[in-house]
Protein backbone atom coordinates (compact mmCIF):
# COMPACT_ATOMS: atom_id res chain seq x y z
CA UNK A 1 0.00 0.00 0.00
CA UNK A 2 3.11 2.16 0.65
CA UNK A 3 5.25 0.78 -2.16
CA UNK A 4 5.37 3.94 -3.75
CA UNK A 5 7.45 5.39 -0.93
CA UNK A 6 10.07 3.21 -2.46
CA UNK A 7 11.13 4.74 -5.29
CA UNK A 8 14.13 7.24 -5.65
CA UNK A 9 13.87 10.17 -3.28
CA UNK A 10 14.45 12.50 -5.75
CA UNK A 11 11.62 11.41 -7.92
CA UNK A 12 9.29 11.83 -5.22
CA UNK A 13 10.37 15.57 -3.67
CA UNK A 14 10.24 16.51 -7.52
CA UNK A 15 6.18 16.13 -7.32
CA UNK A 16 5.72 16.16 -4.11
CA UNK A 17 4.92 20.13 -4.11
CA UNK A 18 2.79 20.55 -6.94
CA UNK A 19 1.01 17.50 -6.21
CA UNK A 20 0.04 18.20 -2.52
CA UNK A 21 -1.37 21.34 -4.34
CA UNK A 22 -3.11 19.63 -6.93
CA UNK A 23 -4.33 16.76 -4.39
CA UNK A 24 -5.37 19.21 -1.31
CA UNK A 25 -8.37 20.34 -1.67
CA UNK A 26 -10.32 17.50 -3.88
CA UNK A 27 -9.08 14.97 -1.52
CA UNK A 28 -10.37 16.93 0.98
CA UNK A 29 -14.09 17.42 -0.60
CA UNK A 30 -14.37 13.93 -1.32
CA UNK A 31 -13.93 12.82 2.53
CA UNK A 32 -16.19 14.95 3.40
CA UNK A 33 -18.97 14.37 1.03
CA UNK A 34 -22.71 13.99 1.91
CA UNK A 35 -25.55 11.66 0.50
CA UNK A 36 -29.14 11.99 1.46
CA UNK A 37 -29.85 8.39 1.01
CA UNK A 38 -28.82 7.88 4.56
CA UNK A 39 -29.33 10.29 8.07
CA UNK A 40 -26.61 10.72 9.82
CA UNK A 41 -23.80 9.21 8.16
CA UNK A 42 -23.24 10.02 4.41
CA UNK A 43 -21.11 6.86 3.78
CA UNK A 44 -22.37 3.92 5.12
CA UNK A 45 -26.10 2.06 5.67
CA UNK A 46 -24.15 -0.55 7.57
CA UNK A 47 -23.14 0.49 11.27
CA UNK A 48 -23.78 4.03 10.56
CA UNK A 49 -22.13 6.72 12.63
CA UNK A 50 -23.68 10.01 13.54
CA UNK A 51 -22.81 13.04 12.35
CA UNK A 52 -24.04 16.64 14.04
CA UNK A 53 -26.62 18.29 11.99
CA UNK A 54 -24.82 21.45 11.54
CA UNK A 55 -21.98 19.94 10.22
CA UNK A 56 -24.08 17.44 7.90
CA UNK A 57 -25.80 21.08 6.51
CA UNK A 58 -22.37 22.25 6.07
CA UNK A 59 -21.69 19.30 3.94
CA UNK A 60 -24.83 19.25 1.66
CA UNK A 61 -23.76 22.99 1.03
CA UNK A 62 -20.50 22.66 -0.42
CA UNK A 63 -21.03 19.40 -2.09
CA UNK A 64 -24.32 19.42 -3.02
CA UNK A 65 -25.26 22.38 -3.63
CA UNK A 66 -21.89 24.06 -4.23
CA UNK A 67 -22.92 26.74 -1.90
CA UNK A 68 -19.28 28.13 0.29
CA UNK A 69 -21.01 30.72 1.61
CA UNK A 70 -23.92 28.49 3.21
CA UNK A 71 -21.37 26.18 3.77
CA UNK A 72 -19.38 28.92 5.82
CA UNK A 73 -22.83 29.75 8.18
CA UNK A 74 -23.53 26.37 8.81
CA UNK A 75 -19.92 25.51 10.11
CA UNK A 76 -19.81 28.42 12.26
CA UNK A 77 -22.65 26.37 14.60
CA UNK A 78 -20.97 23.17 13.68
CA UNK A 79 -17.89 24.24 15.55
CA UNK A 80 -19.24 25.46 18.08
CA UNK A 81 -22.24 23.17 19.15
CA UNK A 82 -20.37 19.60 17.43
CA UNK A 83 -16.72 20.02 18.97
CA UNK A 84 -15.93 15.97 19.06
CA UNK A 85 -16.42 15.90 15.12
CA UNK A 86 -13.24 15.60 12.83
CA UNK A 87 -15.19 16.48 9.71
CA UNK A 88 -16.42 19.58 11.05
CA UNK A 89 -12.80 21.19 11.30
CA UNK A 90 -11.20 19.15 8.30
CA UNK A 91 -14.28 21.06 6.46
CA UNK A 92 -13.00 24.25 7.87
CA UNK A 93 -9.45 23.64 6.74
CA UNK A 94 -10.39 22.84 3.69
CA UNK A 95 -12.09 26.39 3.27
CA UNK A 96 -9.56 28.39 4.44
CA UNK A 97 -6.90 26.76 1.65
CA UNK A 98 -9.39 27.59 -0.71
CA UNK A 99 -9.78 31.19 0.56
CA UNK A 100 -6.01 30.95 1.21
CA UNK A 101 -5.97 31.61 4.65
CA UNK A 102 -2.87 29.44 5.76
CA UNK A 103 -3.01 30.50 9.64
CA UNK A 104 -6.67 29.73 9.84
CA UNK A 105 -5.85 25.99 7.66
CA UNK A 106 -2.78 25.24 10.12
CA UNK A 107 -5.15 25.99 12.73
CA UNK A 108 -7.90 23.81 12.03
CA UNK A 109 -5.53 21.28 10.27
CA UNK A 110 -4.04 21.11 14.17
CA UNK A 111 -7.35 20.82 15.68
CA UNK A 112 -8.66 17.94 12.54
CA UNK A 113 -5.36 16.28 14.05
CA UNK A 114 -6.26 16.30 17.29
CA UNK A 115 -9.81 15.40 17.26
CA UNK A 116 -8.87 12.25 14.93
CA UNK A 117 -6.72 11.07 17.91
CA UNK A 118 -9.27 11.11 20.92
CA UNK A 119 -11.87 9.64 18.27
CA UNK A 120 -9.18 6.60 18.28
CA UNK A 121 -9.88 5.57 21.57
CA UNK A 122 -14.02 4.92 20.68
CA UNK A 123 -14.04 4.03 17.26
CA UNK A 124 -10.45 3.52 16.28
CA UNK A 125 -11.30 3.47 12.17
CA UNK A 126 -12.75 6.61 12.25
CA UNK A 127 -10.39 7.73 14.66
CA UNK A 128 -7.03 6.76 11.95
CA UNK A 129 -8.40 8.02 9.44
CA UNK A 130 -8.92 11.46 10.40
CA UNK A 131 -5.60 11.53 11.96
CA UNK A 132 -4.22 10.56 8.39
CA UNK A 133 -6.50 13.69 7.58
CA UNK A 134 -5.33 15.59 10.25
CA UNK A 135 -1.76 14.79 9.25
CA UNK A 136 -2.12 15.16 5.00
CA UNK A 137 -3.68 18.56 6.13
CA UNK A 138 -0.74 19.56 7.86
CA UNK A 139 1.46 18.75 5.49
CA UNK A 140 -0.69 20.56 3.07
CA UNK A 141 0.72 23.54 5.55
CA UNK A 142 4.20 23.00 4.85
CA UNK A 143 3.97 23.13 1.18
CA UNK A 144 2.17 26.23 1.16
CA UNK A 145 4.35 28.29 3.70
CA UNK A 146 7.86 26.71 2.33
CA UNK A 147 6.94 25.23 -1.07
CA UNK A 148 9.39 23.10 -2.69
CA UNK A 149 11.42 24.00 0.32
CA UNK A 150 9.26 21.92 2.48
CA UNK A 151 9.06 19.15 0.52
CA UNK A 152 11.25 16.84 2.37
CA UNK A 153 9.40 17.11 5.49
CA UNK A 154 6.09 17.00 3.43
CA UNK A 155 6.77 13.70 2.34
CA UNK A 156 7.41 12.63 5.92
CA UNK A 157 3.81 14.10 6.73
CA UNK A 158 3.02 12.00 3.86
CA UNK A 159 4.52 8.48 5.18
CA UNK A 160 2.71 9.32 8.27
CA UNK A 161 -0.79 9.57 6.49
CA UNK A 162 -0.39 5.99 4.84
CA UNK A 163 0.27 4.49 8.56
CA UNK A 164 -2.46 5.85 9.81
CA UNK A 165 -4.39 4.67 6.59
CA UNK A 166 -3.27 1.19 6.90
CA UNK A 167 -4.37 0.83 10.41
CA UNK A 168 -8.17 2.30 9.43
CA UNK A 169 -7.34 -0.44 6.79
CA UNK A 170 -6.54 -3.06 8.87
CA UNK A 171 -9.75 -3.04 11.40
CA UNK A 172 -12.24 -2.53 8.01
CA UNK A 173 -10.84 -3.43 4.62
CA UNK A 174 -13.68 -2.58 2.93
CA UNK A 175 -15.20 0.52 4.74
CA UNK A 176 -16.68 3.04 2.47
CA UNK A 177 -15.61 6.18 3.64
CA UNK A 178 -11.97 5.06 4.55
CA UNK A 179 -12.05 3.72 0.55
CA UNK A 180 -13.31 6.95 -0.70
CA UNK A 181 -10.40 8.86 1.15
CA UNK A 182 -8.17 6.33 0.22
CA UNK A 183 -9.11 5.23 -3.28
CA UNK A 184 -8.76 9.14 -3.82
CA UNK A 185 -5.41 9.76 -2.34
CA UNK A 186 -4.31 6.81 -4.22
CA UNK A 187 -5.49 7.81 -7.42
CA UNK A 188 -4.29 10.85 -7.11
CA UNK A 189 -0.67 9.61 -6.05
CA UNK A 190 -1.23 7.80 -9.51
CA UNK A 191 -1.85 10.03 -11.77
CA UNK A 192 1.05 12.24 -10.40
CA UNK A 193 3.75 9.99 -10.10
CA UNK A 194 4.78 7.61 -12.85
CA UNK A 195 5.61 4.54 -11.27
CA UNK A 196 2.28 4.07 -9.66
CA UNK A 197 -0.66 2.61 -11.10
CA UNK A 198 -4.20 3.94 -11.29
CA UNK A 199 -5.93 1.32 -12.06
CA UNK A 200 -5.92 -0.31 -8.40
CA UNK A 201 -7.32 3.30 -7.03
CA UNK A 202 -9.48 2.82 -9.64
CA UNK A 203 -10.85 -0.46 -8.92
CA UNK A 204 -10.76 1.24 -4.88
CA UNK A 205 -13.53 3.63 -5.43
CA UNK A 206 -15.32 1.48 -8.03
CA UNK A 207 -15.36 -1.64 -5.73
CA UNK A 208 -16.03 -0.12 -2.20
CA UNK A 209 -16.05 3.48 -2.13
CA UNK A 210 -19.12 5.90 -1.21
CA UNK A 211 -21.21 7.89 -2.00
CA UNK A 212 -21.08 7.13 -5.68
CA UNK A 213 -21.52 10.29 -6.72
CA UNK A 214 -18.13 11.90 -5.65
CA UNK A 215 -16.58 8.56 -6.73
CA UNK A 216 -18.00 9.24 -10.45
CA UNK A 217 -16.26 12.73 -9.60
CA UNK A 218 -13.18 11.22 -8.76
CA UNK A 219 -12.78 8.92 -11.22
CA UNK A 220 -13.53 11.83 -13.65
CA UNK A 221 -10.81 13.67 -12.77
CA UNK A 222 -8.27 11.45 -12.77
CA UNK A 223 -9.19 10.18 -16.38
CA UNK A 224 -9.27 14.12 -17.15
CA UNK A 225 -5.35 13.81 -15.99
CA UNK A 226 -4.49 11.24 -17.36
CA UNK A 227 -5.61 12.32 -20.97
CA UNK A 228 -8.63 9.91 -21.25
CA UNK A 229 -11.12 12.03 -22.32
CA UNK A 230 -13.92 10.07 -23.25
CA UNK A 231 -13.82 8.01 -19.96
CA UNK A 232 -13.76 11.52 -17.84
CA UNK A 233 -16.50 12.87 -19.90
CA UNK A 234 -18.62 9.52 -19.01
CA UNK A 235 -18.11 9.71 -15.54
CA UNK A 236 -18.65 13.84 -15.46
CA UNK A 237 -22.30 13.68 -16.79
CA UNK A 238 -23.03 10.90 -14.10
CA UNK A 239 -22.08 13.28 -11.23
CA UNK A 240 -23.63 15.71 -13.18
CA UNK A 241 -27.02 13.89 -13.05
CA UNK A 242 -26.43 13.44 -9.38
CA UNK A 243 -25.46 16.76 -8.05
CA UNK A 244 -27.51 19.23 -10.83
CA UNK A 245 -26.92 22.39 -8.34
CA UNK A 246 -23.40 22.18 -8.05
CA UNK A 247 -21.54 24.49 -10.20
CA UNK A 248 -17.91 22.74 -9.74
CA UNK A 249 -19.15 19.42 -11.69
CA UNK A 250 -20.50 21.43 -14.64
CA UNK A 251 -16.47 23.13 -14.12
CA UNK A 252 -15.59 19.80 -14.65
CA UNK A 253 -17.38 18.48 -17.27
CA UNK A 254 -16.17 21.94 -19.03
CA UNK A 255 -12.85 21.55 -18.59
CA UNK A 256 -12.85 17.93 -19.94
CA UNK A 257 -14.92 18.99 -23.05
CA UNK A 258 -12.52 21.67 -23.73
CA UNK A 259 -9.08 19.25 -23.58
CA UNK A 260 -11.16 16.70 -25.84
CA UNK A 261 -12.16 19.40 -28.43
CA UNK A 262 -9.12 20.77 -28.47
CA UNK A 263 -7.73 17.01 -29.19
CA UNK A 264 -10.09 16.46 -32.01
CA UNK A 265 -10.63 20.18 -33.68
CA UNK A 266 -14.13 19.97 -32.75
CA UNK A 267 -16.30 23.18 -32.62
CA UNK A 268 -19.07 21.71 -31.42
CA UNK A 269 -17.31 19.69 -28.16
CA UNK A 270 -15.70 23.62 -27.79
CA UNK A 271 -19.11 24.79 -27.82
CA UNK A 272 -20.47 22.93 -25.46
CA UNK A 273 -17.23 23.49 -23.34
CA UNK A 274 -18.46 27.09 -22.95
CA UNK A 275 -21.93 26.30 -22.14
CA UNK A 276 -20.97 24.42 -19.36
CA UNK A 277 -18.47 27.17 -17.79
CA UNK A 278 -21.65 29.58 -18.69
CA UNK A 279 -23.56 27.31 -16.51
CA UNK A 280 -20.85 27.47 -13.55
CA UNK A 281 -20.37 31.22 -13.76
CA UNK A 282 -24.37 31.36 -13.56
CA UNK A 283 -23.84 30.39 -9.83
CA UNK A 284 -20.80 32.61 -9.03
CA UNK A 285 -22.04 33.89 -6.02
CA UNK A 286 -21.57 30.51 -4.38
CA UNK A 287 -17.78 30.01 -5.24
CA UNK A 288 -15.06 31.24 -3.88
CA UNK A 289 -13.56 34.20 -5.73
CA UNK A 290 -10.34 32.47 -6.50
CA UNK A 291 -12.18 30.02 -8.17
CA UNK A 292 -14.57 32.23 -10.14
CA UNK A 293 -11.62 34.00 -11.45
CA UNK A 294 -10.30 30.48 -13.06
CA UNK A 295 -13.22 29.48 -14.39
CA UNK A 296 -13.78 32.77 -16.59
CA UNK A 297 -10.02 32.13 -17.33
CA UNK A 298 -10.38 28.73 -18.88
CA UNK A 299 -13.57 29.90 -20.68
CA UNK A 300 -11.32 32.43 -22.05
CA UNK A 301 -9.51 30.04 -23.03
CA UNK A 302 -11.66 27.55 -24.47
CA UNK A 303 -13.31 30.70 -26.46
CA UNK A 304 -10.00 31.39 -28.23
CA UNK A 305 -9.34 27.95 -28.76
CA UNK A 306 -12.88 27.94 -30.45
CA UNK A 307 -11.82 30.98 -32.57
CA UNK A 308 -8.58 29.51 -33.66
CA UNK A 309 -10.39 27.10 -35.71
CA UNK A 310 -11.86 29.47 -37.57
């Protein structure tokens, strides 16, 4: 599960900056995803755990919905009325490296940490994986205070994560929500470094991840990265049927419809490229401003790519 850790140092401080970058904040939204189908615990229908209501809110925001600023008002209670919850300050982390607010990430990174480890002592899967969270998140720190400079003691951060992953791994093989964190990181790992192979993070989410939604979304990005077009595109328009309010899928059905009609010289893929950034920047109000900002930047894009053909 760790073999990657064996290849040439060199190799692996090369990435290991851009790709906690790259990894951060999708790996992030995918743990913390929420389906309706089930009450309290978005992952499993099996041995369910509970969740605070706040913080479940919080969740259908962002990743339903799309929604940051909903998101944002719903956490504030979540902190302060669900304290005991690692997904509730993971969440919060994960906002404040998209509004790039590193003291307020390495604060709630810390505090994801922490609550992972007294979650250990009552349910010890939950309680690894979070502190694998807790731990990615601070290394996610590190790389964005030092950079490259910090990669070295990144990739330590990053050792630590796969322990604590392996010991979720070892009490529940095939627990949902550890394989969607997992299966993501994995895949991810995958696509960025060349000795690894996607196909087993693949076969991860496919086999036991949940919710299937943000496993279609996975999936869809990483065949987006790796080139496969027509694969991403499939998987896009399923977590487009299954989250229809959230602007970041129609982002990412975009952005794969722009690579593929740039691939083929096809005006009408580029076309519908732009519709579906139109259909994102319809809901700007939700996304962070960063984001908005990159979105009409790639439609830019796609729009002179569009032109170029004539």
């Amino acid at each position: 599960m760790t073999k990657w850790f064996s290849a040439p140092q060199s190799v692996v401080l090369a990435r290991i900056t851009s790709l906690v970058q790259a990894t951060f904040s999708a790996a992030i939204a995918f743990q913390l995803a929420i389906n309706p189908a089930f009450a309290g615990d978005p992952f499993r229908d099996n041995n369910p755990r509970a969740i605070g209501d706040k913080t479940e809110a919080a969740f259908r925001a962002v990743f339903q919905k799309g929604n940051y600023p909903e998101a944002e008002n719903y956490l504030k209670q979540a902190l302060a009325n669900e304290p005991n919850e690692p997904l509730a300050y993971a969440m919060r982390a994960s906002l404040a490296y998209t509004n790039n607010d590193v003291a307020t990430l390495a604060t709630y990174s810390t505090k994801t940490l922490e609550a992972g480890q007294k979650l250990i002592a009552t349910d010890p899967l939950r309680g690894n994986l979070y502190t694998a969270v807790g731990t990615f998140l601070e290394g996610a720190v590190i790389i964005t205070r030092e950079g490259a400079g910090g990669a070295a003691q990144a990739l330590g951060k990053l050792r630590q994560v796969y322990q604590y992953l392996d010991k979720a791994e070892a009490i529940s093989a095939n627990d949902p929500e550890l394989n969607l964190i997992k299966g993501y990181m994995d895949l991810l790992l995958a696509v960025n470094l060349p000795f690894t192979n996607p196909d087993e993070a693949i076969q991860r989410l496919e086999k036991n991840a949940a919710p299937q939604y943000l496993v279609d979304r996975g999936i869809a990005i990483a065949y987006r990265d790796l080139k496969n077009y027509s694969q991403a595109l499939d998987y896009a328009n399923r977590a487009v049927k299954a989250t229809a309010d959230n602007p970041e899928v129609y982002y990412l059905k975009a952005q794969i419809l722009h690579e593929q009609g740039r691939q083929q010289n096809s005006r009408q893929l580029l076309q519908d490229a732009i519709a579906n950034f139109d259909i994102a920047l319809s809901k700007k109000s939700q996304l962070p401003a960063d984001l908005v900002k990159q979105i009409q930047s790639e439609r830019s894009r796609a729009n002179d790519t569009l032109k170029s053909l004539g």
